[in-house]
C-alpha atoms as a PDB file:
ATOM      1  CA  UNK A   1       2.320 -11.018  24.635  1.00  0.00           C
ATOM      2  CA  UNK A   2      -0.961 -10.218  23.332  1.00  0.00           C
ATOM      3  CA  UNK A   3       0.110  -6.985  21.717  1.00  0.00           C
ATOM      4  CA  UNK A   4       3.221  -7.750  19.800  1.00  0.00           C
ATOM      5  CA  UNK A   5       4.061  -8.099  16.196  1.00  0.00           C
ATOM      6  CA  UNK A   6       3.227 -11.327  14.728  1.00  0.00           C
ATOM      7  CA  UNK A   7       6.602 -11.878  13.099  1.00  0.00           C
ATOM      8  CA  UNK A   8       8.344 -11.523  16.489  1.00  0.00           C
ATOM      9  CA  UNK A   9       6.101 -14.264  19.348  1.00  0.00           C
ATOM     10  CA  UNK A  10       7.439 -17.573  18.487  1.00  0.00           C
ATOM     11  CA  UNK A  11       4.047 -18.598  17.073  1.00  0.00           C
ATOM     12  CA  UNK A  12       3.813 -19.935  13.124  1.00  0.00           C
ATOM     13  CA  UNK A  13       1.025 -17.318  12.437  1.00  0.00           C
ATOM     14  CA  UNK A  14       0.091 -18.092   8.732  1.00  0.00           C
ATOM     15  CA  UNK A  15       1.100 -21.599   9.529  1.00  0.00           C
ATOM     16  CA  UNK A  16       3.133 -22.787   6.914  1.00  0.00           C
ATOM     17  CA  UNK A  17       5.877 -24.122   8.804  1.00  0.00           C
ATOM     18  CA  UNK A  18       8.211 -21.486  10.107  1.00  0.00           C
ATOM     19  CA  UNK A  19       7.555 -18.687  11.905  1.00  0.00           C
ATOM     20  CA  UNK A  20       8.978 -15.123  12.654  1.00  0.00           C
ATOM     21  CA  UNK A  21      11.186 -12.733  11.474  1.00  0.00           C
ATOM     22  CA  UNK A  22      14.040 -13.978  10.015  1.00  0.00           C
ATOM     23  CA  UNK A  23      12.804 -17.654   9.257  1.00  0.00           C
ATOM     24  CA  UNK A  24       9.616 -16.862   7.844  1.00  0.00           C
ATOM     25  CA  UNK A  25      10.100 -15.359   4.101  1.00  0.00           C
ATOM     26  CA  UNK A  26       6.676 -13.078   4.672  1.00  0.00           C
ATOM     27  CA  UNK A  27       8.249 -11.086   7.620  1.00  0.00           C
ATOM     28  CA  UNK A  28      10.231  -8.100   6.723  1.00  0.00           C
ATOM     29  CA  UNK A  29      11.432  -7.776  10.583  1.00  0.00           C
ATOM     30  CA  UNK A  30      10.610  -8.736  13.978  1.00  0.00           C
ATOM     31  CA  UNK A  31       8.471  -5.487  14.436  1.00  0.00           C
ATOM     32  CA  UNK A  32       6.049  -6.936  10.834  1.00  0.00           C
ATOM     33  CA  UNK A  33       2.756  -7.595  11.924  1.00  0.00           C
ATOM     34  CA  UNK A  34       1.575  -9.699   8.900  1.00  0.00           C
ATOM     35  CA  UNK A  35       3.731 -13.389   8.752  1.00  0.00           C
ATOM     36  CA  UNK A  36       1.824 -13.706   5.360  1.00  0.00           C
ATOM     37  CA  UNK A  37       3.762 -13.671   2.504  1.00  0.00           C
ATOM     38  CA  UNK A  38       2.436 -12.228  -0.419  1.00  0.00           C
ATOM     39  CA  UNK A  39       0.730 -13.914  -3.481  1.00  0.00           C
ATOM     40  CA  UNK A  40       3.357 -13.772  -6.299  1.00  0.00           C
ATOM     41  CA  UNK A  41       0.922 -12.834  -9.215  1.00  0.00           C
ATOM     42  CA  UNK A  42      -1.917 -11.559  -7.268  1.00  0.00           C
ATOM     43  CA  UNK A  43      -1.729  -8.641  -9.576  1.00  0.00           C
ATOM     44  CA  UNK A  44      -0.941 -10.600 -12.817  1.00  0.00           C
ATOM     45  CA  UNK A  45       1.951 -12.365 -13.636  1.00  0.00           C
ATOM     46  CA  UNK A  46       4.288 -10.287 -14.905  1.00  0.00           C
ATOM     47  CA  UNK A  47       4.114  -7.734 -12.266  1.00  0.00           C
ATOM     48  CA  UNK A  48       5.676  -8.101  -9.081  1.00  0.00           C
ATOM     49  CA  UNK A  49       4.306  -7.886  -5.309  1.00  0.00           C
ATOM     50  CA  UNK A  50       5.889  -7.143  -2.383  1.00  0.00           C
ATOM     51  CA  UNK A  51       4.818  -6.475   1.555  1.00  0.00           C
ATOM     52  CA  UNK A  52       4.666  -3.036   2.075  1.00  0.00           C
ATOM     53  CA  UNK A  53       7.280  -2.224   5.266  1.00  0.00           C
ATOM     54  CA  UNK A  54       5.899  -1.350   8.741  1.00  0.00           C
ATOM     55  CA  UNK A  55       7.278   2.311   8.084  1.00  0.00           C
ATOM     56  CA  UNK A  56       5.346   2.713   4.937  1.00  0.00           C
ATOM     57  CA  UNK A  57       8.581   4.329   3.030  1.00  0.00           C
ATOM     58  CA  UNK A  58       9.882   2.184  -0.251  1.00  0.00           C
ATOM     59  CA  UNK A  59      12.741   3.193  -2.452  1.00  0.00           C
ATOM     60  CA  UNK A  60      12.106   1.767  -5.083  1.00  0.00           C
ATOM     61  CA  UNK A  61      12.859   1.587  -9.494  1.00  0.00           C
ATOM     62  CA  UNK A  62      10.000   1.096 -11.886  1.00  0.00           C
ATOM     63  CA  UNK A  63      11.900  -1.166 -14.995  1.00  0.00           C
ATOM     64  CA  UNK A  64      10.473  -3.211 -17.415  1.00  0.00           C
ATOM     65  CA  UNK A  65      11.168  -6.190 -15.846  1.00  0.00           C
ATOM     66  CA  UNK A  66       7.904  -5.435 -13.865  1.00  0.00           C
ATOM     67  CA  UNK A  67       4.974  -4.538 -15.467  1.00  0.00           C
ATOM     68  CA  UNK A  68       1.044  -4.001 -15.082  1.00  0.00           C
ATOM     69  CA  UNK A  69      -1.562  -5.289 -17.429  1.00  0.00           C
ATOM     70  CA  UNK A  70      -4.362  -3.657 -14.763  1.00  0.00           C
ATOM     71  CA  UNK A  71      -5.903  -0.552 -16.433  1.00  0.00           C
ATOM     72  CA  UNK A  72      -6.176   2.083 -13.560  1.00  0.00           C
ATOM     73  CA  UNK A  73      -9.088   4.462 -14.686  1.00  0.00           C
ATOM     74  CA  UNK A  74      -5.905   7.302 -13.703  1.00  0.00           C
ATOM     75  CA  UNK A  75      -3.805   5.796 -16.588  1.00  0.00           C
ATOM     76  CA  UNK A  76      -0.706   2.983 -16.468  1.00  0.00           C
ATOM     77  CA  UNK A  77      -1.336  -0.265 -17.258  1.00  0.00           C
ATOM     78  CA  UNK A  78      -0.809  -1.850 -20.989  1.00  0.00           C
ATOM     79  CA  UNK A  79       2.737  -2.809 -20.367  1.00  0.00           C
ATOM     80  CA  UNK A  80       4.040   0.016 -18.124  1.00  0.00           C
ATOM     81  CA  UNK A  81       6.395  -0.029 -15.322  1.00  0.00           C
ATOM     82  CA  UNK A  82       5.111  -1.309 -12.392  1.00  0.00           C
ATOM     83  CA  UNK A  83       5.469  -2.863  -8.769  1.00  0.00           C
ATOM     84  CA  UNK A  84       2.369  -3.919  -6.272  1.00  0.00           C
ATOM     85  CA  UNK A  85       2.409  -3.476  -2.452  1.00  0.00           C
ATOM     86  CA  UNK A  86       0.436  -5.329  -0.135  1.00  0.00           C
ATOM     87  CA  UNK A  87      -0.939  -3.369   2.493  1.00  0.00           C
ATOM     88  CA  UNK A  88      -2.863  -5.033   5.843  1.00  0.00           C
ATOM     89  CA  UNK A  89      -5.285  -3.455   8.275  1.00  0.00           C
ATOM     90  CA  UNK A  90      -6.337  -4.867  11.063  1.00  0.00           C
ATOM     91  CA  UNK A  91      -8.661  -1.825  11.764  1.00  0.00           C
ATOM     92  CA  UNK A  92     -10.270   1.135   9.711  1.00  0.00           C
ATOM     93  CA  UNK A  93      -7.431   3.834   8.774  1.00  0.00           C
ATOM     94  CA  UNK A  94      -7.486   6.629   6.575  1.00  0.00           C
ATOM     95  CA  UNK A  95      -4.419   6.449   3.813  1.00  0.00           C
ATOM     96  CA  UNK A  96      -2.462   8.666   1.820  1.00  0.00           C
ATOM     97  CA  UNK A  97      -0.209   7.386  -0.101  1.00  0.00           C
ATOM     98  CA  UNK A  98       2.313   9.325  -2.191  1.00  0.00           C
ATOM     99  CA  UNK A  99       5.193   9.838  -4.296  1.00  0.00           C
ATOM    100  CA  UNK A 100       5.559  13.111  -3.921  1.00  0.00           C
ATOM    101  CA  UNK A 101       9.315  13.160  -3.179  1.00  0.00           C
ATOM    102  CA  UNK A 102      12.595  14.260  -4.518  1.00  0.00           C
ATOM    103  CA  UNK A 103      14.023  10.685  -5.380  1.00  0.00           C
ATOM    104  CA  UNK A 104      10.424   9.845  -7.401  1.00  0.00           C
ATOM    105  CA  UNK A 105      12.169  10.595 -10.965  1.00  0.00           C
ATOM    106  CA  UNK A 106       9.565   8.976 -12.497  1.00  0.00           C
ATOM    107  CA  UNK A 107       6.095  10.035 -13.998  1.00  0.00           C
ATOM    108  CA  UNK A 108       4.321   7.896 -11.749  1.00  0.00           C
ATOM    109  CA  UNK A 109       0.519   6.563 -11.021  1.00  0.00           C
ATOM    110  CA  UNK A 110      -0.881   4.964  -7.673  1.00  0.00           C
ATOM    111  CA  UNK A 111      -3.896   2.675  -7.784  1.00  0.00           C
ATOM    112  CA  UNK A 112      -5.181   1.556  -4.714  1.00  0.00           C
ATOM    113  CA  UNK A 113      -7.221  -2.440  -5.422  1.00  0.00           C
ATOM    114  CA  UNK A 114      -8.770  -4.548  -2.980  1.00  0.00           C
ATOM    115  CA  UNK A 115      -7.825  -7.701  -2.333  1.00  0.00           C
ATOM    116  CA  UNK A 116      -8.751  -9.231  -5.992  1.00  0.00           C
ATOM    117  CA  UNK A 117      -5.958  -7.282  -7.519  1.00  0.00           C
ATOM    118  CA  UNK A 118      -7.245  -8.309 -10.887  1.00  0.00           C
ATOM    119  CA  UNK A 119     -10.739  -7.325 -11.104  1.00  0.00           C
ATOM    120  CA  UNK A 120     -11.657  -4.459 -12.194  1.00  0.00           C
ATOM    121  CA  UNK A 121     -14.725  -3.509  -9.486  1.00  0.00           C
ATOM    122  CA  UNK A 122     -11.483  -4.164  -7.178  1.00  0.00           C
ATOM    123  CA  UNK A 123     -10.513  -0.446  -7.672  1.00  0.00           C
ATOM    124  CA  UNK A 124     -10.847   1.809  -5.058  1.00  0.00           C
ATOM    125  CA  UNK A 125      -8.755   5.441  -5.506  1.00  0.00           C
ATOM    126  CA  UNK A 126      -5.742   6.320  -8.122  1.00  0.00           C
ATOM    127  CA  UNK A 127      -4.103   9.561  -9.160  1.00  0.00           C
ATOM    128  CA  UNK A 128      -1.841  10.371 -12.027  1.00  0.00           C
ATOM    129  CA  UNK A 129      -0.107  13.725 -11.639  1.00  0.00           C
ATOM    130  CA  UNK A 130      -0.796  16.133  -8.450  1.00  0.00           C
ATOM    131  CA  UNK A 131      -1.219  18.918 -10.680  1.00  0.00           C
ATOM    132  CA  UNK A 132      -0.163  20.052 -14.143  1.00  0.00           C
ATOM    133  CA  UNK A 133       3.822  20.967 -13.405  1.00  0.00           C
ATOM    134  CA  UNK A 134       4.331  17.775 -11.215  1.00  0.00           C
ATOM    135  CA  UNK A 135       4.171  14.187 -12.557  1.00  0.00           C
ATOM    136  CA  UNK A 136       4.302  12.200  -9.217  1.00  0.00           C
ATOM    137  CA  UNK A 137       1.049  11.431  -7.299  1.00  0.00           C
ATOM    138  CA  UNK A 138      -0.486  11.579  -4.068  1.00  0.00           C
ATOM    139  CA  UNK A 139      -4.227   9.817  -3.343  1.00  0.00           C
ATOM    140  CA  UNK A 140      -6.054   9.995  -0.078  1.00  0.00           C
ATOM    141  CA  UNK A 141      -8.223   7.162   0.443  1.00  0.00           C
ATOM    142  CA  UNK A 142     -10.494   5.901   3.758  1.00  0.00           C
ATOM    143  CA  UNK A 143     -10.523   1.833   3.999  1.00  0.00           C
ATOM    144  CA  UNK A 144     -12.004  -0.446   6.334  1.00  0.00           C
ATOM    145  CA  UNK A 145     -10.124  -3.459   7.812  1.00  0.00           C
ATOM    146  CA  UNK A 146      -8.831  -5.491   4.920  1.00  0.00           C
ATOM    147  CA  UNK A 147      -6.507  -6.551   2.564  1.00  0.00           C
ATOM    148  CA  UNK A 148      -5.151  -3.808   0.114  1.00  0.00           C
ATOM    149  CA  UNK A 149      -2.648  -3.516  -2.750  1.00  0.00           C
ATOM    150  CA  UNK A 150      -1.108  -0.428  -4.040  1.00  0.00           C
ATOM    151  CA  UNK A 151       0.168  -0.642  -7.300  1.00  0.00           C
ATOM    152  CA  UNK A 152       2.924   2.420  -8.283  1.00  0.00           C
ATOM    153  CA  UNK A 153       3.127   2.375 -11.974  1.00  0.00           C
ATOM    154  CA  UNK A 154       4.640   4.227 -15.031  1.00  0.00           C
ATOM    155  CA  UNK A 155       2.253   6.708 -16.427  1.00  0.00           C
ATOM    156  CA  UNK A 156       2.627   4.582 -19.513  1.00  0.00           C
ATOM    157  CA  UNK A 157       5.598   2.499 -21.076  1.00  0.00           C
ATOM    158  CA  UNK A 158       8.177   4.257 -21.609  1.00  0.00           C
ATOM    159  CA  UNK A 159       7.719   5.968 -18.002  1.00  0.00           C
ATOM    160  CA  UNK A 160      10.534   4.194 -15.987  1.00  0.00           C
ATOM    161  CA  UNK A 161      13.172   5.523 -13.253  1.00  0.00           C
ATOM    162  CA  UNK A 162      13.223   5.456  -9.396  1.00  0.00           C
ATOM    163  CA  UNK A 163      10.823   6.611  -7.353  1.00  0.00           C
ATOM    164  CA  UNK A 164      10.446   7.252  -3.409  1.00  0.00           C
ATOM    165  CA  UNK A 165       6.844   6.183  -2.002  1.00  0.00           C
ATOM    166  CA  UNK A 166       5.221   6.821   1.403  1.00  0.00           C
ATOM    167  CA  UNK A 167       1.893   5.678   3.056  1.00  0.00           C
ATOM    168  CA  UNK A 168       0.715   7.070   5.768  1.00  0.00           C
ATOM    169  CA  UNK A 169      -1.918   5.527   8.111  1.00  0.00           C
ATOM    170  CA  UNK A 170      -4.384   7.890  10.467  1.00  0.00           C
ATOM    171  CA  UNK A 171      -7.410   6.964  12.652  1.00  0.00           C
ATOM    172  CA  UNK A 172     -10.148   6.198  10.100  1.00  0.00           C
ATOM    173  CA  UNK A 173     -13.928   6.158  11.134  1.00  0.00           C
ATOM    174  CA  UNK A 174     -15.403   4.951  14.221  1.00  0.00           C
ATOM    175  CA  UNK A 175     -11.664   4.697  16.076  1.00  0.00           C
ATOM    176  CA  UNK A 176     -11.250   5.899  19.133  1.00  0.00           C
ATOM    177  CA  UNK A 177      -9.200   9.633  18.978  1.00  0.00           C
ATOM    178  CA  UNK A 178      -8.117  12.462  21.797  1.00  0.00           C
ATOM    179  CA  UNK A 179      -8.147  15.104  19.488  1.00  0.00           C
ATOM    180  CA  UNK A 180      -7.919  16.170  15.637  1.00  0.00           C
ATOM    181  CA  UNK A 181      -4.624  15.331  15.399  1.00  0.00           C
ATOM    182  CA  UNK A 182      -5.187  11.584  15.815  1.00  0.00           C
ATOM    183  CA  UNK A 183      -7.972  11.664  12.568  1.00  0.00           C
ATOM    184  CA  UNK A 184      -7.299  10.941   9.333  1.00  0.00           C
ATOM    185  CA  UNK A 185      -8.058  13.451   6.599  1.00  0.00           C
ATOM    186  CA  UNK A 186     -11.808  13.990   6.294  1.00  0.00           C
ATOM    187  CA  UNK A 187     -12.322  13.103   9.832  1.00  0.00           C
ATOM    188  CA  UNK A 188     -12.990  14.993  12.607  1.00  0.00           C
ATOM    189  CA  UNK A 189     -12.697  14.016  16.249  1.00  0.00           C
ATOM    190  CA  UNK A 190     -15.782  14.061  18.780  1.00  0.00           C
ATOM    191  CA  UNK A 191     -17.292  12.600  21.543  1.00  0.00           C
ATOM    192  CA  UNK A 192     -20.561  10.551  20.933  1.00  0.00           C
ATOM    193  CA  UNK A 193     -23.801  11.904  22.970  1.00  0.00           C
ATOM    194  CA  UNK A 194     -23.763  10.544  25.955  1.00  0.00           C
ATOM    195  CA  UNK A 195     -19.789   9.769  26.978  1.00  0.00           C
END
């Protein structure tokens, strides 16, 4: 029907030749709603890109054998650790993304890029360390329909280890809510003169 995921209606969405979860390689399951897979060096060649899953959790290990050469005004970059997430939104959410978590061992970074990885004016929102006694990182950010990637990096080089990242989506601007709870940070929930 009309409503369901894209990797799960027996139609080759990004046409190119199979379609669905598990025959197309840029479905993660039947419940993905993205068939595309992702451009390999979107964000530079040597560092790797993934689809971010439909739950938004990734366990994941920074290692050398991904790195970023994108300098995030926050820091990383220049050889460190890193991996790149595509993220897809088919309407205007509010995100916060975060590695904030037990597992995260690492001192990491988050950079959130538009769809040109690479370019700099591409930047949108990054954060090094939530405060001074804890090294992981946490960045709120409100986007518009779109492509996204969200880079989690080392801090700098020698800044590897395992880390445990989440992004969340909430209502962003001009979506329809019930109440606060449906709005994303920054947002507040009310009825437009006249409804």
């Amino acid at each position: 029907g009309p409503l369901c995921p894209q990797c799960g209606v027996n139609i080759d969405n990004d046409d190119n030749g199979v379609m669905d979860y598990p025959g197309d390689p840029g479905c993660l399951a039947a419940s993905d709603d993205n068939e595309r897979l992702s451009n390999p060096v979107a964000c530079g060649a040597s560092m790797m890109v993934r689809q971010l899953p439909p739950d938004g959790l990734v366990m994941g290990e920074l290692t050398p054998s991904s790195t970023s050469s994108i300098v995030s005004p926050c820091g990383g970059g220049g050889g460190a650790p890193a991996i790149a997430f595509e993220l897809h939104l088919s309407t205007n959410k509010v995100i916060e993304v975060s590695t904030d978590d037990a597992l995260t061992t690492a001192d990491t970074v988050i950079d959130i890029r538009g769809s040109d990885c690479m370019n700099m004016t591409s930047h949108i929102a990054c954060n090094d360390d939530i405060s001074t006694t804890n090294e992981k990182s946490k960045v709120t950010a409100p986007l518009t329909a779109g492509d996204y990637f969200i880079i989690v990096e080392g801090h700098d080089s020698a800044s590897s280890g395992m880390f445990a990242l989440q992004v969340k989506q909430f209502a962003g601007e001009g979506s329809s809510c019930a109440g606060p709870a449906d709005c994303g940070p920054g947002l507040v929930c009310r009825v437009a003169l006249g409804a």
